[in-house]
C-alpha atoms as a PDB file:
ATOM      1  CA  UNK A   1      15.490  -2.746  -2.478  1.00  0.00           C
ATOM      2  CA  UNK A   2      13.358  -5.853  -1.764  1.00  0.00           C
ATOM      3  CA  UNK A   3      11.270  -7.599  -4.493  1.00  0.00           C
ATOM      4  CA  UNK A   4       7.763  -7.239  -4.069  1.00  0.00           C
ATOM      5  CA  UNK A   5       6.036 -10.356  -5.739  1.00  0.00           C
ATOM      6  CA  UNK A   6       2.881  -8.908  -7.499  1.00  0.00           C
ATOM      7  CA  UNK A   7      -0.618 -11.283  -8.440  1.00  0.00           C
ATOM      8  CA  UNK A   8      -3.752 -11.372  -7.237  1.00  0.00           C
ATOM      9  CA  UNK A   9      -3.097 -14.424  -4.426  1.00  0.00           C
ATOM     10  CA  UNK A  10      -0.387 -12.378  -3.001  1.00  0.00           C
ATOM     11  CA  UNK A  11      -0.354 -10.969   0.369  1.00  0.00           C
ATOM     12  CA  UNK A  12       2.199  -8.308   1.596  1.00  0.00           C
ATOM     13  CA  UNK A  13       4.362  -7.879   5.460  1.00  0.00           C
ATOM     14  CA  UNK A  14       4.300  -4.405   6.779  1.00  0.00           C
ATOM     15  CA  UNK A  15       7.538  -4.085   5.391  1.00  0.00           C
ATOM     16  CA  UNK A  16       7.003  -4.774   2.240  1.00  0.00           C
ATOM     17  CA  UNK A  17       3.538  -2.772   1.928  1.00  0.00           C
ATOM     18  CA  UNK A  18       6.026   0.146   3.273  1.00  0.00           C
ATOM     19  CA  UNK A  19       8.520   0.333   0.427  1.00  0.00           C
ATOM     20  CA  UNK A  20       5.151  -0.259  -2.076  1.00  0.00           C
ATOM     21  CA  UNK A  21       3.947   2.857  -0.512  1.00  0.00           C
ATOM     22  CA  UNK A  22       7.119   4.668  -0.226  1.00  0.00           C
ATOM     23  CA  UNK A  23       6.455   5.281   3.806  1.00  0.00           C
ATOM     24  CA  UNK A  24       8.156   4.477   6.378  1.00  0.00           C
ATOM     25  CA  UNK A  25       7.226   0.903   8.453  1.00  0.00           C
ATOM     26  CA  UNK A  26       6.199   3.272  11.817  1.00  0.00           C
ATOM     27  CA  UNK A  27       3.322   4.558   9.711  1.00  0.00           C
ATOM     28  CA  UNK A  28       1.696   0.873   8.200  1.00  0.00           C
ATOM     29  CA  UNK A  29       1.930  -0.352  11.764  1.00  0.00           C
ATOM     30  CA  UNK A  30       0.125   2.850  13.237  1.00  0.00           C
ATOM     31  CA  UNK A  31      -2.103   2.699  10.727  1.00  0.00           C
ATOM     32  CA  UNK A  32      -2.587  -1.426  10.768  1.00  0.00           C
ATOM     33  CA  UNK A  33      -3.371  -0.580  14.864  1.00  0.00           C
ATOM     34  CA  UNK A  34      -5.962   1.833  14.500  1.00  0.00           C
ATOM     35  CA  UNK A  35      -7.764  -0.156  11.857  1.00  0.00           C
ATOM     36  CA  UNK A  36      -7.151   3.175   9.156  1.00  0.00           C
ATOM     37  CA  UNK A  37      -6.003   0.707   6.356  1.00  0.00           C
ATOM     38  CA  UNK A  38      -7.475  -2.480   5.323  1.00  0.00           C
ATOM     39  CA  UNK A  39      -5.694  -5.484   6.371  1.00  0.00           C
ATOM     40  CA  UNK A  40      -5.893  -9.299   7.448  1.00  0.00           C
ATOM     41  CA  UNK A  41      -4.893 -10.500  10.811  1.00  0.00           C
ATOM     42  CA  UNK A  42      -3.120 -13.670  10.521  1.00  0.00           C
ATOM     43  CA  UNK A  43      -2.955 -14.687  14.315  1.00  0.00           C
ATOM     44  CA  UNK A  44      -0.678 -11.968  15.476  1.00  0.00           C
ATOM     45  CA  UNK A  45       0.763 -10.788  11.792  1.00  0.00           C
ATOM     46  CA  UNK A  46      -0.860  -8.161   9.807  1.00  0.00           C
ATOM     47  CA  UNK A  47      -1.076  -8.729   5.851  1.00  0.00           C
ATOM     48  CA  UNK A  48      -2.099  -6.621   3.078  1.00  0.00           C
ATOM     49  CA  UNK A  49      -3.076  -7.138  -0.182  1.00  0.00           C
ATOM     50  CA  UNK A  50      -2.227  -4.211  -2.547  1.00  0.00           C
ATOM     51  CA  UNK A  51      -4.782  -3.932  -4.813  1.00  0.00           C
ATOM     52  CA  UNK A  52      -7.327  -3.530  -1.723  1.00  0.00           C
ATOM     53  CA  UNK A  53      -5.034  -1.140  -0.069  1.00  0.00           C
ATOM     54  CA  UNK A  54      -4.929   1.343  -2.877  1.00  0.00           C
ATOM     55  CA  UNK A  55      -8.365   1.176  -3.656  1.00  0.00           C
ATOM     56  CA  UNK A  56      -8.776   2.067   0.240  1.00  0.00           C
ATOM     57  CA  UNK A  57      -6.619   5.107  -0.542  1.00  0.00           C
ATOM     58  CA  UNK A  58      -8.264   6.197  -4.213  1.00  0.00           C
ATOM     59  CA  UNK A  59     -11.353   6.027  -2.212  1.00  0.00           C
ATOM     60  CA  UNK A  60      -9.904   8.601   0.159  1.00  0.00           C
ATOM     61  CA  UNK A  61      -8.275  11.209  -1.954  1.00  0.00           C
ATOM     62  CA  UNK A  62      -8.810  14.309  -2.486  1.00  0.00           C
ATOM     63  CA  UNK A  63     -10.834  15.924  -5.440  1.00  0.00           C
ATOM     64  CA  UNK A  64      -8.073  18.403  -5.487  1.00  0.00           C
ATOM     65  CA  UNK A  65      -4.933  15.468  -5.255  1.00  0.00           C
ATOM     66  CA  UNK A  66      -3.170  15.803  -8.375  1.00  0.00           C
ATOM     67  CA  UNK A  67      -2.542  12.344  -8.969  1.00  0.00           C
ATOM     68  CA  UNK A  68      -4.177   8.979  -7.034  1.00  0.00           C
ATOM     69  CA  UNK A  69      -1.767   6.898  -5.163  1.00  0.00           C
ATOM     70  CA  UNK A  70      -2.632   3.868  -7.943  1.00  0.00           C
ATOM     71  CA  UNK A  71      -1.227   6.352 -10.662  1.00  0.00           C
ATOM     72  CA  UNK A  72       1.993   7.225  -8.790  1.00  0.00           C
ATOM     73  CA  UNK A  73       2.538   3.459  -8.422  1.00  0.00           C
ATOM     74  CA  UNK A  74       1.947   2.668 -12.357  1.00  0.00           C
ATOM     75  CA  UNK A  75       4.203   5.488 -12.877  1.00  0.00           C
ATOM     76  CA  UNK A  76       6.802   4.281 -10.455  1.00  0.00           C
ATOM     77  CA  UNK A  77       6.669   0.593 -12.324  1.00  0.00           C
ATOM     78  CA  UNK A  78       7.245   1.950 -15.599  1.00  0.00           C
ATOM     79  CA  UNK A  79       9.959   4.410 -14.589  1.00  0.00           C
ATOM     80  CA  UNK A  80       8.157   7.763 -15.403  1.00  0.00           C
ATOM     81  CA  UNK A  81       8.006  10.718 -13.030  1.00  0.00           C
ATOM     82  CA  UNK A  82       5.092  13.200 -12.842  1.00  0.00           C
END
């Protein structure tokens, strides 16, 4: 499991967005190429920052999601399950 450094000046690989998400790397680069999730192009590497990618996401759930992506994240950090 890789560290992912956290703070607000931070900026994430694919890779590491990946294991933040719990997805697999094929789906932030499909996603990074069709512009679905908000990124920064830095010449030919894509960057994310965190906080903008899972208020991206909370934006897009659904009413009837039982949980936002942000909580399953908190709840990951501190160990709990839902």
């Amino acid at each position: 499991m890789t560290h992912i450094p956290k703070g607000p000046d931070h900026l994430l690989t694919a890779a590491e967005l990946a294991e933040a998400l719990n997805v697999p790397l094929s789906w932030v680069r499909e996603k990074t190429g069709r512009n679905l999730i908000p990124h920064y192009k830095l010449g030919k590497y894509a960057r994310y920052d965190l906080t903008e990618v899972m208020e991206y996401f909370e934006k897009k759930a659904q009413p009837t999601s039982p949980q936002t992506a942000a909580e399953f994240l908190r709840r990951k950090e501190s160990g709990r399950r839902s």
